[in-house]
C-alpha atoms as a PDB file:
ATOM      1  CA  UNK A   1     -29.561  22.152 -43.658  1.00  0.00           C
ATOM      2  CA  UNK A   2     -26.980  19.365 -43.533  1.00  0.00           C
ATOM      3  CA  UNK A   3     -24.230  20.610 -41.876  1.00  0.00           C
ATOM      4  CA  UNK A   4     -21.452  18.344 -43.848  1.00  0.00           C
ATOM      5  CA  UNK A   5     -22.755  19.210 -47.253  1.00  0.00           C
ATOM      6  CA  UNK A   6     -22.442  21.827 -49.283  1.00  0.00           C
ATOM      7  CA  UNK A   7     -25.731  21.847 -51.549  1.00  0.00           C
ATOM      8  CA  UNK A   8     -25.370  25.622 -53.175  1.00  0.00           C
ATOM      9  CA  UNK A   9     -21.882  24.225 -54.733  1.00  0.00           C
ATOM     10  CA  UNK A  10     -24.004  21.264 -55.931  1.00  0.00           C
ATOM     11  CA  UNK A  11     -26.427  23.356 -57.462  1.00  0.00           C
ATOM     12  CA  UNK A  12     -23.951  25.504 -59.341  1.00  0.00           C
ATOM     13  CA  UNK A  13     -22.285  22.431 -60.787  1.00  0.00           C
ATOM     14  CA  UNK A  14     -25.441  21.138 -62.457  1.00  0.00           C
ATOM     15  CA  UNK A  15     -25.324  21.891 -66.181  1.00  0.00           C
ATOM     16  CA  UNK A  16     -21.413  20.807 -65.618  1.00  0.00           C
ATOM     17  CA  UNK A  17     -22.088  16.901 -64.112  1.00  0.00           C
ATOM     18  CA  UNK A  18     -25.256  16.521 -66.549  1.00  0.00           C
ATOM     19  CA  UNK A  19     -22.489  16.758 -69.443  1.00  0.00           C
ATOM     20  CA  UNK A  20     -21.006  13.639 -67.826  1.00  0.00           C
ATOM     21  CA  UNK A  21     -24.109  11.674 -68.423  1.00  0.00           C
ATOM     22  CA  UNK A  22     -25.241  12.105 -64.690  1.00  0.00           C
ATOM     23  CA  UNK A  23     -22.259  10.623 -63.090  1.00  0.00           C
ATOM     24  CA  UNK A  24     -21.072  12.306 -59.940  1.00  0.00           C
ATOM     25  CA  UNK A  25     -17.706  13.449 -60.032  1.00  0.00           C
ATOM     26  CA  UNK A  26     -14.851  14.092 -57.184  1.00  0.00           C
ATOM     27  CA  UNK A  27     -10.803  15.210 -57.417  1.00  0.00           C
ATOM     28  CA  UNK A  28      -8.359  12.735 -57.226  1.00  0.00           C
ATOM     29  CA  UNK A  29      -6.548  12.084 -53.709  1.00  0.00           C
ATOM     30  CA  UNK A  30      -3.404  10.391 -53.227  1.00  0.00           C
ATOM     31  CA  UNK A  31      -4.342   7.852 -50.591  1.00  0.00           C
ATOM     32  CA  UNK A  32      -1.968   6.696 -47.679  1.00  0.00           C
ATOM     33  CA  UNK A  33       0.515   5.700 -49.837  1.00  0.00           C
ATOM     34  CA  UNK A  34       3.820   5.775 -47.352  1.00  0.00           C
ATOM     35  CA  UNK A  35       1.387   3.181 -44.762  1.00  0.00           C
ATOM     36  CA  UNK A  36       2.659   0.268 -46.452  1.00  0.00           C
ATOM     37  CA  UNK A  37       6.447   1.264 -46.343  1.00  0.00           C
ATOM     38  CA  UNK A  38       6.388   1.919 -42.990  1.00  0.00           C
ATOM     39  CA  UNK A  39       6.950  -0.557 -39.792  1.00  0.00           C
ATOM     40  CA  UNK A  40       3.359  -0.861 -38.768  1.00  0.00           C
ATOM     41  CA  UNK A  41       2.254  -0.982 -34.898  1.00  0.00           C
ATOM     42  CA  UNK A  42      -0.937  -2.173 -34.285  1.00  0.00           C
ATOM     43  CA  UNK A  43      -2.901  -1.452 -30.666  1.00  0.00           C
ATOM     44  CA  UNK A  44      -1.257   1.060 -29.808  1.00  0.00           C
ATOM     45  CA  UNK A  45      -3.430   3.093 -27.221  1.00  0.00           C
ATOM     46  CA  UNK A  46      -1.342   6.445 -25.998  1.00  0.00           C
ATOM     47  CA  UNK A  47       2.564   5.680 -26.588  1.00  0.00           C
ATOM     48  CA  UNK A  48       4.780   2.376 -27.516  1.00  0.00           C
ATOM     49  CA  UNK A  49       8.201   2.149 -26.323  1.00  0.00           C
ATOM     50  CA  UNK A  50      10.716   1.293 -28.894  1.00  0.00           C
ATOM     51  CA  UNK A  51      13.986   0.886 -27.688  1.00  0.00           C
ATOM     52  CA  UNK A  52      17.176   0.802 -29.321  1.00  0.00           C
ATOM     53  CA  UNK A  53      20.271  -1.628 -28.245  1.00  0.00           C
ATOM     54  CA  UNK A  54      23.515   0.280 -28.675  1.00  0.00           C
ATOM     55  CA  UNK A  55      26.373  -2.070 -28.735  1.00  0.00           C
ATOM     56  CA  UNK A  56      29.603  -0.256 -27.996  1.00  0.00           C
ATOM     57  CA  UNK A  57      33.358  -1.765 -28.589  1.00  0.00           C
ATOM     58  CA  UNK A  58      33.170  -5.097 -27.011  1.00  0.00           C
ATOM     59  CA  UNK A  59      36.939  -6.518 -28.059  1.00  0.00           C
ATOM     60  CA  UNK A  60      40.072  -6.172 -25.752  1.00  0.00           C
ATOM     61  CA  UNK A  61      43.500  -7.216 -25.668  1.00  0.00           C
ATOM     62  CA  UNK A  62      43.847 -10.880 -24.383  1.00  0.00           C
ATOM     63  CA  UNK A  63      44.537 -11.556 -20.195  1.00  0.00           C
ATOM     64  CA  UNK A  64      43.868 -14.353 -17.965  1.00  0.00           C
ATOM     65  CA  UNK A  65      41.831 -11.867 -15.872  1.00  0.00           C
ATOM     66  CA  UNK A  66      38.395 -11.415 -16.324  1.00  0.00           C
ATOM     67  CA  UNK A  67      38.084  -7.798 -16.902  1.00  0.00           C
ATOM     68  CA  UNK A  68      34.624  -6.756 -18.628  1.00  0.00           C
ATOM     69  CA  UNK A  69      34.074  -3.968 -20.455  1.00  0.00           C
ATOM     70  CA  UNK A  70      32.235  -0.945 -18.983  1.00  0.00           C
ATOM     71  CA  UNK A  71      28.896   0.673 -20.479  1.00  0.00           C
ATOM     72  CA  UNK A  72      29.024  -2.184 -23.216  1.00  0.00           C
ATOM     73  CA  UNK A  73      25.341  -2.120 -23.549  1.00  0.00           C
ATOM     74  CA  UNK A  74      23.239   1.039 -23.734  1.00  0.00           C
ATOM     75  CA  UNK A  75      19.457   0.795 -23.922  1.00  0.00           C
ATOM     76  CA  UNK A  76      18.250   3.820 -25.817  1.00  0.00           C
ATOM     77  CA  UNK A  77      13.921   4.499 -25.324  1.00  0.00           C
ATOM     78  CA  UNK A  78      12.235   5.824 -27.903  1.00  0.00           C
ATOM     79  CA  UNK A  79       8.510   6.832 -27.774  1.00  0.00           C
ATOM     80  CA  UNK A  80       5.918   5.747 -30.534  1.00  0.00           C
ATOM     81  CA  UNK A  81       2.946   8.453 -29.705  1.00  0.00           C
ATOM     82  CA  UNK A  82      -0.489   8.459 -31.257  1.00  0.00           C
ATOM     83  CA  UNK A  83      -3.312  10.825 -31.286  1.00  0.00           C
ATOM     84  CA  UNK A  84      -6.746  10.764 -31.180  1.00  0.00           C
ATOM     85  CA  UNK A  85      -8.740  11.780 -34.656  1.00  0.00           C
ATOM     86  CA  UNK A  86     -11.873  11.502 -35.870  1.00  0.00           C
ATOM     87  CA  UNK A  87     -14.141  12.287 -38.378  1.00  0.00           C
ATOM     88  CA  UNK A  88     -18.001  13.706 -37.549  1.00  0.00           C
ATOM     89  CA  UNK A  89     -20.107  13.943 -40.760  1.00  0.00           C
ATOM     90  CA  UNK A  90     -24.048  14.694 -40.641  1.00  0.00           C
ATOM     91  CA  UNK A  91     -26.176  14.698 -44.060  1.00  0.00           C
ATOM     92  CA  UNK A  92     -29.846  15.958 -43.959  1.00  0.00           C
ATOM     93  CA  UNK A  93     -31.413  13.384 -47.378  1.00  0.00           C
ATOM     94  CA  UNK A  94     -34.089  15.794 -48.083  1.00  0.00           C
ATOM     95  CA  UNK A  95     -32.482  19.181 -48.573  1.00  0.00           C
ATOM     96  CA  UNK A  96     -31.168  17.096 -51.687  1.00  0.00           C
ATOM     97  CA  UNK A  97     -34.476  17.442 -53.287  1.00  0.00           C
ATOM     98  CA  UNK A  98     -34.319  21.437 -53.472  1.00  0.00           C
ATOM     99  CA  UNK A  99     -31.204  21.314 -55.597  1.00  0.00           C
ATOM    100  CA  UNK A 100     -31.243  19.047 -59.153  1.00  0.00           C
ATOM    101  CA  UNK A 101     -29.771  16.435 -57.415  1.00  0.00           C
ATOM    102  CA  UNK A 102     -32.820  15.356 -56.106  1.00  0.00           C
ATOM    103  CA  UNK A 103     -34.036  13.760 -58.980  1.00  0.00           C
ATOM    104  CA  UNK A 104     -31.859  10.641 -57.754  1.00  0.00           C
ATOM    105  CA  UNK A 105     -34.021   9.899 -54.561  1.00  0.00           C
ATOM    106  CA  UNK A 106     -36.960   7.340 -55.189  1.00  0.00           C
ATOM    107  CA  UNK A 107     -40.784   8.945 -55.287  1.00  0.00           C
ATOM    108  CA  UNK A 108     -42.386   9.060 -51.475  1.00  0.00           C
ATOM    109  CA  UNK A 109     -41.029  10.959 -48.113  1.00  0.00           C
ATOM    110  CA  UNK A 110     -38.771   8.430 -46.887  1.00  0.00           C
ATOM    111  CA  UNK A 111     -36.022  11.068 -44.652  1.00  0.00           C
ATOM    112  CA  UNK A 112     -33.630   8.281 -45.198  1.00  0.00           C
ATOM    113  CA  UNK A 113     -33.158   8.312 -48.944  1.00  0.00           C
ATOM    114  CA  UNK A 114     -29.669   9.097 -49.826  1.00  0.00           C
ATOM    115  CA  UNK A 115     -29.075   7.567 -52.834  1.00  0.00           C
ATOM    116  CA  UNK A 116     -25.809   8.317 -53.383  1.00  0.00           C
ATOM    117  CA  UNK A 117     -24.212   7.086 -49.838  1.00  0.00           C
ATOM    118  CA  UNK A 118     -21.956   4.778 -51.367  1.00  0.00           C
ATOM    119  CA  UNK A 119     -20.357   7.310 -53.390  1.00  0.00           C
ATOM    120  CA  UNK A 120     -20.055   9.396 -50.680  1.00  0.00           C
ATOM    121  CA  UNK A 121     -18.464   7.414 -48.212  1.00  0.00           C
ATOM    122  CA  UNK A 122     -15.945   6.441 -50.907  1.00  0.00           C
ATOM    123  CA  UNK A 123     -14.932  10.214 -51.622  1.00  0.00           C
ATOM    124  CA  UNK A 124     -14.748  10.727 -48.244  1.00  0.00           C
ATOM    125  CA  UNK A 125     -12.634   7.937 -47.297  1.00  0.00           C
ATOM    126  CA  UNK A 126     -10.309   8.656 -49.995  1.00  0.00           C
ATOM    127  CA  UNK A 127     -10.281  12.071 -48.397  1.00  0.00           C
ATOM    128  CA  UNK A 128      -8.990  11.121 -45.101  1.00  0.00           C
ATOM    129  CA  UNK A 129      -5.935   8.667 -46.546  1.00  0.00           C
ATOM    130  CA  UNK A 130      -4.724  11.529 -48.307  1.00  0.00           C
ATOM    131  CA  UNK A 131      -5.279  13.822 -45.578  1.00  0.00           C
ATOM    132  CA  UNK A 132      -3.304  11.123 -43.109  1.00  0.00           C
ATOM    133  CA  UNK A 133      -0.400  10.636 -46.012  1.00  0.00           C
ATOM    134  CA  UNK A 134      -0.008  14.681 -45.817  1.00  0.00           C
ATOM    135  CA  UNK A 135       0.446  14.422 -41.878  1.00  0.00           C
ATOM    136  CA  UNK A 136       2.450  11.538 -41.309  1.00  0.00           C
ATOM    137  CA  UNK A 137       5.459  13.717 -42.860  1.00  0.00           C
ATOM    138  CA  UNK A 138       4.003  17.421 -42.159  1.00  0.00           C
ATOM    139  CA  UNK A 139       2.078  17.101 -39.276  1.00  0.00           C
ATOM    140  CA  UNK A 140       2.950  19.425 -35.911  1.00  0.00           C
ATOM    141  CA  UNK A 141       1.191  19.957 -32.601  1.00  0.00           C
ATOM    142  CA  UNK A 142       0.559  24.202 -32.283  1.00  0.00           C
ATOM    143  CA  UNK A 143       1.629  25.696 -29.202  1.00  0.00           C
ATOM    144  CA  UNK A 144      -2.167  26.291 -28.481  1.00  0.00           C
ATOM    145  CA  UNK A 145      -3.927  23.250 -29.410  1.00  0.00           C
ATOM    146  CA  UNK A 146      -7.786  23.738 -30.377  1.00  0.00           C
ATOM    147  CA  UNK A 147     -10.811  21.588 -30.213  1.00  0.00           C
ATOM    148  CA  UNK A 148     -11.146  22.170 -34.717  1.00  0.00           C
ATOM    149  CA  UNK A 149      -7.590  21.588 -35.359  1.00  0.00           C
ATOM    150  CA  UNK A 150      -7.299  19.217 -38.524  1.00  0.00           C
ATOM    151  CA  UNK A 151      -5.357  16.215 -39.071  1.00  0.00           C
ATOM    152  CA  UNK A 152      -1.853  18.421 -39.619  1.00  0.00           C
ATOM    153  CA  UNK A 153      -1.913  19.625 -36.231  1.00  0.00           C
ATOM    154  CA  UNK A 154      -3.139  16.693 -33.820  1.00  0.00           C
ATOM    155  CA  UNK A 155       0.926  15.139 -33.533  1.00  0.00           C
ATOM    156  CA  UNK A 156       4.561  15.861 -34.856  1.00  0.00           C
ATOM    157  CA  UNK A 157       5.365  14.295 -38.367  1.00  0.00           C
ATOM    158  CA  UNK A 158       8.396  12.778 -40.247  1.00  0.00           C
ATOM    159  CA  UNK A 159       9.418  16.474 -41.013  1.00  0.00           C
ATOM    160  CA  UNK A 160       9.353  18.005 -37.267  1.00  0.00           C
ATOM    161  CA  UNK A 161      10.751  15.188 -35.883  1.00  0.00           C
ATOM    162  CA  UNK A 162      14.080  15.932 -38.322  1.00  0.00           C
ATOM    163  CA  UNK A 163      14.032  19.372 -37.936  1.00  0.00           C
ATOM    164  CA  UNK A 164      13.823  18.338 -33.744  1.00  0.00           C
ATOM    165  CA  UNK A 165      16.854  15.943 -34.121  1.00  0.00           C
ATOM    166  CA  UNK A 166      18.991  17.997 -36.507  1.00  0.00           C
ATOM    167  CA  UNK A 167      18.236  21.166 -33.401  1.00  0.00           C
ATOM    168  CA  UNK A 168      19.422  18.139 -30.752  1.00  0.00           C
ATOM    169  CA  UNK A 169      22.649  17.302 -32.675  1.00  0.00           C
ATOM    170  CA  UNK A 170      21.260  13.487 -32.787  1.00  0.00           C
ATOM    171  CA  UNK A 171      21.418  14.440 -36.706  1.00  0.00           C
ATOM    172  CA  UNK A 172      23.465  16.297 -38.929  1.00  0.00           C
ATOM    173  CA  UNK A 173      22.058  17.367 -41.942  1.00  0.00           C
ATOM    174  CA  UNK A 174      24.056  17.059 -45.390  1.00  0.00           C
ATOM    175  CA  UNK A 175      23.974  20.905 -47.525  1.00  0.00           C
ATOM    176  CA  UNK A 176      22.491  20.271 -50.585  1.00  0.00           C
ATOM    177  CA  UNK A 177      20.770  23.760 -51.116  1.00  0.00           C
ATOM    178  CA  UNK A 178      16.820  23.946 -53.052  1.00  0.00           C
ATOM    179  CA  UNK A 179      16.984  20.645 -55.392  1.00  0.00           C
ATOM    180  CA  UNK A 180      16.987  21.595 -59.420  1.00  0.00           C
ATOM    181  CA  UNK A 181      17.016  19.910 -62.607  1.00  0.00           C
ATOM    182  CA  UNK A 182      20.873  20.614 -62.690  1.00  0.00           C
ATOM    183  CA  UNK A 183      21.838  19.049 -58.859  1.00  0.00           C
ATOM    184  CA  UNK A 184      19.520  16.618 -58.057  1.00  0.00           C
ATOM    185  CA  UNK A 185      20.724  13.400 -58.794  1.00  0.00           C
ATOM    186  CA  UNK A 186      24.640  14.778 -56.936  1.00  0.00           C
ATOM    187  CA  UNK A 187      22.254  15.983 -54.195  1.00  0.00           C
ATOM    188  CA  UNK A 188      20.816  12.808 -53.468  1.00  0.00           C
ATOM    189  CA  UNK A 189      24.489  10.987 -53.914  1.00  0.00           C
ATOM    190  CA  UNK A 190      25.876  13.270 -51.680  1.00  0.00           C
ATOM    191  CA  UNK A 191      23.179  12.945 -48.571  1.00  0.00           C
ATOM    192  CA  UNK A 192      23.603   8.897 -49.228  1.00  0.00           C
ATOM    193  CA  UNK A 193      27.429   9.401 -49.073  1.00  0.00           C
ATOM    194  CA  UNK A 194      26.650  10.555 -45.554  1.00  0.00           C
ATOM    195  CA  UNK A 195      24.657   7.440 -44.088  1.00  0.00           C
ATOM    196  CA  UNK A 196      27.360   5.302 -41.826  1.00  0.00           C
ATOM    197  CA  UNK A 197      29.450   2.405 -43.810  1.00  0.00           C
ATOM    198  CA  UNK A 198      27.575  -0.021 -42.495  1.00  0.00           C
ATOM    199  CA  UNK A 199      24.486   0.756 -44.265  1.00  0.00           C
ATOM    200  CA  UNK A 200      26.295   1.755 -47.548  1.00  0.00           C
ATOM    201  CA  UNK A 201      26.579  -2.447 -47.847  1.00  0.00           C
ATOM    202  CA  UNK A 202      22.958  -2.828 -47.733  1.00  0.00           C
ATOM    203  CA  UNK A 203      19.619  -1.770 -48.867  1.00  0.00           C
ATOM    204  CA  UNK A 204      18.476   1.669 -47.809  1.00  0.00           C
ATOM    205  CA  UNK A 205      15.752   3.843 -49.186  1.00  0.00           C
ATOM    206  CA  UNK A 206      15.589   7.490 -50.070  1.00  0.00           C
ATOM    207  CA  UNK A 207      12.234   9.597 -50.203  1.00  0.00           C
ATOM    208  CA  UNK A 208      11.595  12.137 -52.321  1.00  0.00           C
ATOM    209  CA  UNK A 209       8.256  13.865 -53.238  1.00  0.00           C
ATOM    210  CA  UNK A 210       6.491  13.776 -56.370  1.00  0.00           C
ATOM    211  CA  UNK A 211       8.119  17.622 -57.580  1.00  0.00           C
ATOM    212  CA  UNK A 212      11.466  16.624 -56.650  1.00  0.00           C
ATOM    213  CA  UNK A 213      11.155  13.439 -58.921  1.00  0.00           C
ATOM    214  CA  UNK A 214      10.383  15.401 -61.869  1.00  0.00           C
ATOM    215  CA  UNK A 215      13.735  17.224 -61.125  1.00  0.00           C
ATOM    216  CA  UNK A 216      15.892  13.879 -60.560  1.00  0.00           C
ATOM    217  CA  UNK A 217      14.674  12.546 -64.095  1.00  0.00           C
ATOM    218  CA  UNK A 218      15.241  15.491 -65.881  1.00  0.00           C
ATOM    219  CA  UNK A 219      18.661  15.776 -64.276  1.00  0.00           C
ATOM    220  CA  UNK A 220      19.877  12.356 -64.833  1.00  0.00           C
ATOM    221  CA  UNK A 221      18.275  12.432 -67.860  1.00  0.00           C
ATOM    222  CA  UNK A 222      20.071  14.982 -69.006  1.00  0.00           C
ATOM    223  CA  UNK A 223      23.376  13.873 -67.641  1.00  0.00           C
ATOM    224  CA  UNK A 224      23.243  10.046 -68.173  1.00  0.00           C
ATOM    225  CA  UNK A 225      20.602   9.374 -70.878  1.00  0.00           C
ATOM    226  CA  UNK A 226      17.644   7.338 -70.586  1.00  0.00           C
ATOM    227  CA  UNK A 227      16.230   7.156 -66.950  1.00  0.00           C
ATOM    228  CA  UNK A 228      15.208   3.930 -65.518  1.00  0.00           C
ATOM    229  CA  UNK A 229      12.690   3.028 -63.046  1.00  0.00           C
ATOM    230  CA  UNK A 230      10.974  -0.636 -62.023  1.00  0.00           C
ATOM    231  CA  UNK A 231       7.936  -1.289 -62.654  1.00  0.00           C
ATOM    232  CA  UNK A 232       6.909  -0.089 -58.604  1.00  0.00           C
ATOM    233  CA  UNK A 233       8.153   3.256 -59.600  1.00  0.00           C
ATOM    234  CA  UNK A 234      11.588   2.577 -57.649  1.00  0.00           C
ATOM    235  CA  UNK A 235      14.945   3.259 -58.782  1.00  0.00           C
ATOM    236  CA  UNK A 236      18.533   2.309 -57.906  1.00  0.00           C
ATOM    237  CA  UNK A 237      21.234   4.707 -57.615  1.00  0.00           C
ATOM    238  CA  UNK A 238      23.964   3.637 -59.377  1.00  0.00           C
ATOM    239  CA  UNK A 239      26.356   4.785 -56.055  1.00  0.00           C
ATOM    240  CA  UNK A 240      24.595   1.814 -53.817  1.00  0.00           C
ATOM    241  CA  UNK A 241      21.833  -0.439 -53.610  1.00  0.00           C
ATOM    242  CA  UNK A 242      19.272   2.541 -52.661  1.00  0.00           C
ATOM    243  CA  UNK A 243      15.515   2.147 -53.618  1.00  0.00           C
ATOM    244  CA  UNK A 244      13.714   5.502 -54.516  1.00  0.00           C
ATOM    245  CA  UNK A 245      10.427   6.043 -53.435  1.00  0.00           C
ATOM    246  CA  UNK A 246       8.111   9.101 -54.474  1.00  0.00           C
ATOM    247  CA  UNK A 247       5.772   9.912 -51.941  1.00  0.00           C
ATOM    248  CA  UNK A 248       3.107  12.960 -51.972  1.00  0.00           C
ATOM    249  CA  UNK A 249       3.910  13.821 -48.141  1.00  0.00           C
ATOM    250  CA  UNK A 250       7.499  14.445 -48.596  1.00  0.00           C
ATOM    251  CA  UNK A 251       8.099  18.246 -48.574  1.00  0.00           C
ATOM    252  CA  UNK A 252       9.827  19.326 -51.681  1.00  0.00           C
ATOM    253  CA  UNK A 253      13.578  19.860 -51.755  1.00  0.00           C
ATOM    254  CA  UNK A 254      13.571  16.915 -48.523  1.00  0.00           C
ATOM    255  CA  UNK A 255      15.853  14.291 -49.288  1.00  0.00           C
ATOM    256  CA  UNK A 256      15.525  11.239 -46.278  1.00  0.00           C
ATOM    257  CA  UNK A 257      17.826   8.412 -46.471  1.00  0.00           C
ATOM    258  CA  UNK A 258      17.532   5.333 -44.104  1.00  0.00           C
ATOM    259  CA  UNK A 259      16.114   1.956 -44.369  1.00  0.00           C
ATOM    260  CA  UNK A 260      11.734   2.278 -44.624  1.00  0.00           C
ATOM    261  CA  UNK A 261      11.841  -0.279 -41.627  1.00  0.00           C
ATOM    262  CA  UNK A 262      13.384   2.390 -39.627  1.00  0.00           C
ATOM    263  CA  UNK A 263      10.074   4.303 -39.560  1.00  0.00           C
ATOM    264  CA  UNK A 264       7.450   3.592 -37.044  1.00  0.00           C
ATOM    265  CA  UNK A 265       3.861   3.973 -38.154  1.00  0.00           C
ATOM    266  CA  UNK A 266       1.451   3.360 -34.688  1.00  0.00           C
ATOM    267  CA  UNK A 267      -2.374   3.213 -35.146  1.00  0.00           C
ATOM    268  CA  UNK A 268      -5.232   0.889 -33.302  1.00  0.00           C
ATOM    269  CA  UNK A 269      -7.102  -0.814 -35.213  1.00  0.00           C
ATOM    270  CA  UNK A 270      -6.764  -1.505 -39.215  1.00  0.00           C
ATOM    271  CA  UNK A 271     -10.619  -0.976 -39.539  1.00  0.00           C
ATOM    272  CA  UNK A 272     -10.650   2.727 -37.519  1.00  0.00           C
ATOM    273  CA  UNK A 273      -9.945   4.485 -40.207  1.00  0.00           C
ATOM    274  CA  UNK A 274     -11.837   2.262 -42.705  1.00  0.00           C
ATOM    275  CA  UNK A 275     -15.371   2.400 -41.260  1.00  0.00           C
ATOM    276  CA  UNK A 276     -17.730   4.892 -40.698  1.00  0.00           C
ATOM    277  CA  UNK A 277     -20.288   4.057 -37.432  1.00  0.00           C
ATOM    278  CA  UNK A 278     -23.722   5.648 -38.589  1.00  0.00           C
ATOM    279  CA  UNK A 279     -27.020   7.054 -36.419  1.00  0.00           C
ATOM    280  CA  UNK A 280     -30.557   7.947 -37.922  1.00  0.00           C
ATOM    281  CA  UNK A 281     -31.439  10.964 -36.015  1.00  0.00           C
ATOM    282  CA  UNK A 282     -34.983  12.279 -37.038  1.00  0.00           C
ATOM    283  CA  UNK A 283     -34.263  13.027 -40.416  1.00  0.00           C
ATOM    284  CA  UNK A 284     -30.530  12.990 -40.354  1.00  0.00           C
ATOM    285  CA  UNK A 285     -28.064  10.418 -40.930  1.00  0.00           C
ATOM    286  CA  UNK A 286     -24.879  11.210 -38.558  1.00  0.00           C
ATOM    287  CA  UNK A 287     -21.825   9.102 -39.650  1.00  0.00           C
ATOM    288  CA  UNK A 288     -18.176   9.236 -37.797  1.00  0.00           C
ATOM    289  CA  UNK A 289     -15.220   7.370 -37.131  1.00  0.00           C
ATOM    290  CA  UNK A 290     -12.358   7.412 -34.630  1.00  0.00           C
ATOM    291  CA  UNK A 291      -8.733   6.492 -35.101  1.00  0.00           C
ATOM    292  CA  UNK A 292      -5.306   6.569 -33.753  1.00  0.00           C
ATOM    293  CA  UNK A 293      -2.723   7.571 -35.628  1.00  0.00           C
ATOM    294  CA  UNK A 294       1.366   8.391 -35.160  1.00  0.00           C
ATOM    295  CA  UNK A 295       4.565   7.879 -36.173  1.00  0.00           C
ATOM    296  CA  UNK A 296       9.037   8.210 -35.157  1.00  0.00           C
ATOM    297  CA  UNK A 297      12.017   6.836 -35.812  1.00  0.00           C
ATOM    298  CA  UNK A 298      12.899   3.737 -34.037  1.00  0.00           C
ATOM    299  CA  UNK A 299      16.271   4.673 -34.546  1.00  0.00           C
ATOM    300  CA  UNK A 300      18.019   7.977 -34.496  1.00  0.00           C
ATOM    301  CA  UNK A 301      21.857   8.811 -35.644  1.00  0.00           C
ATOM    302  CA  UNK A 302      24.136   9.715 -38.563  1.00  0.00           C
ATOM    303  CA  UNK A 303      24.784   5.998 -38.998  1.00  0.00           C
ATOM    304  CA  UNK A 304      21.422   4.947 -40.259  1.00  0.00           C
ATOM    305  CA  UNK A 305      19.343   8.627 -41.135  1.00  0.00           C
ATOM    306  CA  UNK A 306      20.822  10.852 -43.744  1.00  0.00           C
ATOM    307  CA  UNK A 307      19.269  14.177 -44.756  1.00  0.00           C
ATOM    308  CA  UNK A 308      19.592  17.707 -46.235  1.00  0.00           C
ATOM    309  CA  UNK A 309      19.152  20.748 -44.833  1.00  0.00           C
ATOM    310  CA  UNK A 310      15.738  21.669 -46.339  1.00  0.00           C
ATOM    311  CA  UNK A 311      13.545  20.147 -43.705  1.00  0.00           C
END
């Protein structure tokens, strides 16, 4: 039997895909949608060290004598860790032909036949972008790491790392309660109120999951009239030049303010996660991939992150 597919489900779904004219049919998945906001790190092997430069007051009264400050320059490491994934799928073509989808597989014995392969490497690669968006900001390591622990538990995500900070005191999170329809769009102000006045000059961005959207529109909405948003799905807040962007991995009632350069996405190779290595094996066709995959801050204080207290 092939051990990556699930051919009684397939069976049970016949009379249901045959109304769709014999297409094959999967859910939608979100993809890795936050990737592209993210400051990406390619090659990255085990850890990258990101380091921050911490400039402290550098201006004195005037003297003749040279007198230079103490402790002006800090160096502050941070850590850019990556784990190993991967992704081991085996398909056995011929138990196709005791369920009705075998009528797609040519006439003859040929154990290789799997008509369908492109379809299925498509679903499934679909599958693991949305499975890597969902990490990225959920992910944590268990306290007893197994060998068939998923994606979510092979690092720490966006949302650990907060909750790790805020516990440190390198954060301070802003109380803003569960978000509604009646205190969104003031609990959003109010966490961006918080960021340091140097970054209330410039652009920052605020993330927000899909749920918590729906409750920003309806409250502004509601308070303000008409809600606008560009065409990228990004709004400003009226407060400060702050670009809102509704991503699927954000836990709902989050609200994370800082600039998207400020988070660190590490992986090795662009095409790991894009391409599936495949074996013939008697009458099996094993496909798999490997990839790398993690993510921090490459800065951490109240100046430049802002958050609630729902992490």
């Amino acid at each position: 039997m092939s051990l990556s597919v699930k051919l009684t489900d397939a069976a049970s779904f016949q009379a249901y895909v045959q109304d769709y004219y014999d297409e094959l049919l999967s859910e939608l998945f979100v993809g890795f949608q936050s990737a592209p906001l993210f400051t990406a790190h390619e090659g990255v092997k085990g850890k990258k060290l990101l380091t921050q430069l911490v400039t402290n007051d550098l201006v004195t009264r005037y003297s003749a004598t040279f007198a230079p400050v103490a402790d002006a320059l800090e160096f502050k490491p941070r850590n850019l860790v990556v784990a190993d994934a991967k992704v081991d799928l085996k398909i056995i073509p011929k138990d196709f032909e005791g369920t009705y989808l075998g009528m797609y597989r040519k006439k003859g014995q040929d154990p290789m036949d799997l008509p369908f392969e492109g379809y299925i490497l498509k679903s499934a690669l679909d599958k693991i972008k949305s499975e890597m968006e969902y990490a990225i900001w959920r992910a944590e390591i268990p306290n007893l790491p197994a060998s068939t622990d998923k994606l979510i538990k092979l690092f720490d995500g966006i949302q650990v790392i907060i909750q790790d900070e805020i516990t440190a005191t390198n954060l301070t999170a802003t109380t803003t309660g569960a978000l509604t329809s009646s205190n969104a769009v003031a609990a959003v102000e109010s966490v961006y109120a918080a960021l340091g006045d140097a970054y209330l000059g410039r652009s920052v961005d605020v993330f927000l999951s899909p749920k918590d959207r729906i409750k920003f529109v309806q409250d502004y909405r509601d308070k303000y009239g008409k809600y606008y948003e560009a065409p990228d799905g990004s709004v400003e807040l009226e407060v400060g030049t702050a670009n809102v962007h509704i991503l699927p991995g954000v836990p709902e009632n989050c609200i994370l303010i800082t600039p998207k350069e400020n988070i660190h996405y590490g992986y090795d190779a662009d095409w790991d996660s894009n391409t599936f290595n495949f074996e013939q094996e008697d009458r099996s066709i094993k496909m798999w991939m490997d990839f790398k995959i993690g993510v921090n801050f490459g800065i951490v204080n109240d100046n430049i992150i802002a958050v609630n207290d729902q992490w």
